[in-house]
Protein backbone atom coordinates (compact mmCIF):
# COMPACT_ATOMS: atom_id res chain seq x y z
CA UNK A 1 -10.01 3.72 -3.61
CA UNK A 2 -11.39 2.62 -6.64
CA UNK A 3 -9.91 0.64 -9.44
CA UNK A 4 -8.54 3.63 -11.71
CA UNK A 5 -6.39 5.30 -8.51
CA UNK A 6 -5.13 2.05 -7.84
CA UNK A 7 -4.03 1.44 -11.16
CA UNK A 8 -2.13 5.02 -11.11
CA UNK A 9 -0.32 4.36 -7.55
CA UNK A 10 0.60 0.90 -8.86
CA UNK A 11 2.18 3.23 -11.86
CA UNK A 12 4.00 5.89 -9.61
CA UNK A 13 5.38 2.61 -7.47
CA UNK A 14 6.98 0.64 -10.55
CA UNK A 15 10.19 2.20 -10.15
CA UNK A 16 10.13 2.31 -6.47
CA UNK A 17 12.42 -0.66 -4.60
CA UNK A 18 11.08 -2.07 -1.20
CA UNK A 19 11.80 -0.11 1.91
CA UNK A 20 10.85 -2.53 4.10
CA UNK A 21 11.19 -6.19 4.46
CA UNK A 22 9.03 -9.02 6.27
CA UNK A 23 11.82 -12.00 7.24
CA UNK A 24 11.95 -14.47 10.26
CA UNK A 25 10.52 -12.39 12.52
CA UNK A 26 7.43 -11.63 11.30
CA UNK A 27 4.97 -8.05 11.45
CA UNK A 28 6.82 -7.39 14.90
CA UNK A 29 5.71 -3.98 16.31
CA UNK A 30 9.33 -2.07 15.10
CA UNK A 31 8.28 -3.07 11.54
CA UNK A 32 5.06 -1.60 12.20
CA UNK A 33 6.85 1.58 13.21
CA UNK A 34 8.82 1.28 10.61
CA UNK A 35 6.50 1.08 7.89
CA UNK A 36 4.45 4.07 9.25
CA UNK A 37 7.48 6.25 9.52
CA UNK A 38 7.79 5.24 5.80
CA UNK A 39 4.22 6.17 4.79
CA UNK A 40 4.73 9.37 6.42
CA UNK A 41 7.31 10.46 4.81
CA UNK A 42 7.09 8.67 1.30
CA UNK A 43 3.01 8.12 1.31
CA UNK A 44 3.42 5.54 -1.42
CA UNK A 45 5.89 2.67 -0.32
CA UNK A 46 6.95 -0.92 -1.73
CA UNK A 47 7.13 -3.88 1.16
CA UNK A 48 8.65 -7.32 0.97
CA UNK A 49 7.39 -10.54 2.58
CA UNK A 50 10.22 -13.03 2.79
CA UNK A 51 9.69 -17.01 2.05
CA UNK A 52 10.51 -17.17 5.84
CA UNK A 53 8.48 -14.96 7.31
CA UNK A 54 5.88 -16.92 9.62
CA UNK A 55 2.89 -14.80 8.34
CA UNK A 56 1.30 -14.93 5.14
CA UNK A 57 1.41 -11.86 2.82
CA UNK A 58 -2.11 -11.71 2.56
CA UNK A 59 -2.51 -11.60 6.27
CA UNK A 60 0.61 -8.90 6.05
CA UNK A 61 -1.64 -6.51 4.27
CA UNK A 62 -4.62 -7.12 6.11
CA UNK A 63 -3.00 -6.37 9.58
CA UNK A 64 -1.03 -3.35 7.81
CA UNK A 65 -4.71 -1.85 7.07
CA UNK A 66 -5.52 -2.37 10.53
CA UNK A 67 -2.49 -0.97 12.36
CA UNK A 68 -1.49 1.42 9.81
CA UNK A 69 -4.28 2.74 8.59
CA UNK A 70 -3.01 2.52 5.28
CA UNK A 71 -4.55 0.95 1.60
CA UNK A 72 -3.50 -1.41 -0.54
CA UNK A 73 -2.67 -0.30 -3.95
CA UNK A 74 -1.43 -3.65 -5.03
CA UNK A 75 0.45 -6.87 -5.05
CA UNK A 76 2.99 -8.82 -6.88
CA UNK A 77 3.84 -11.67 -5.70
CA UNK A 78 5.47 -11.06 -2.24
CA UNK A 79 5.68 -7.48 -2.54
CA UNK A 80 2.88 -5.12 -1.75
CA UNK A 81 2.14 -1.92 -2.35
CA UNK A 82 0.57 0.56 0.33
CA UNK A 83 -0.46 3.86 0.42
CA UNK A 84 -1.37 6.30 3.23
CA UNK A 85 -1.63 9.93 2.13
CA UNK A 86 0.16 12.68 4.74
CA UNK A 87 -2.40 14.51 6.59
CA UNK A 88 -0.68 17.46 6.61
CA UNK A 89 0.93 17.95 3.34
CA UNK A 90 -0.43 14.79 0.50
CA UNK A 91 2.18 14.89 -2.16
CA UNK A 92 0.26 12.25 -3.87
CA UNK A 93 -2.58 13.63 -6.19
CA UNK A 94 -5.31 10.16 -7.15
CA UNK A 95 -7.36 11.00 -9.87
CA UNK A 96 -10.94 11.90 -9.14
CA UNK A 97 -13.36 9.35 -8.97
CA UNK A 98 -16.04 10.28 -11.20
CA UNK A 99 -19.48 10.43 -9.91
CA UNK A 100 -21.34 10.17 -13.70
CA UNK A 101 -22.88 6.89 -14.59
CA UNK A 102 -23.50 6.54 -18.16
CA UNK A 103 -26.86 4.29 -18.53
CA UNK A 104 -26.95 1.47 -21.27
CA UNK A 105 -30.71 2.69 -22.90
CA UNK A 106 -33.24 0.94 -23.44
C-alpha cells in the first residue's frame, strides 16, 4: 500500500470505534481469531492496545501482519488500524496507485 490508500482507509476508519481490544492477556490466539473473523467480515477494522497489555503496540501490529495477513493503515496512539481486503467479495475500493512519474527537467 502506498501512502495515498493509506491515507483514504485511515479516512473510511475515522468514524469506526474499536472492535477489538488488547488487555492483560495479551495477542492470545482467540484474539487472533477474533480479529480475523473481524477483517473478514468488516475488511477495515479499529483495534485497541490497553496500558496493561504485556505486549507493545508496535509489536501488536507487527505480529497481526504476520498471523493475519493483514496491513497496517495506521496508528494513533494505542489504536491501530488494519486492513485485509475479502478475497471473495472486497467491499473496499483503494485508489489506484499511479504508475506515471513526472521527471523534474533538466
Amino acid at each position: 500500500m502506498n501512502g495515498k490508500q493509506k491515507k483514504y482507509l485511515r479516512g473510511l476508519a475515522h468514524d469506526h470505534k474499536p472492535l477489538v481490544h488488547i488487555g492483560q492477556r495479551g495477542l492470545s490466539s482467540s484474539v487472533v481469531q477474533q480479529i480475523e473473523s473481524a477483517l473478514a467480515d468488516h475488511e477495515l477494522i479499529k483495534i485497541k492496545v490497553a496500558a496493561e497489555s504485556p505486549v507493545d503496540r508496535r509489536e501488536v501490529g507487527e505480529e497481526l501482519t504476520k498471523q493475519t495477513g493483514c496491513e497496517i493503515a495506521g496508528q494513533i496512539g494505542r489504536v491501530l488500524i488494519l486492513f485485509k481486503p475479502n478475497p471473495d467479495n472486497p467491499r473496499i475500493r483503494l485508489p489506484e496507485i499511479s504508475s506515471t512519474t513526472e521527471s523534474t527537467g533538466e
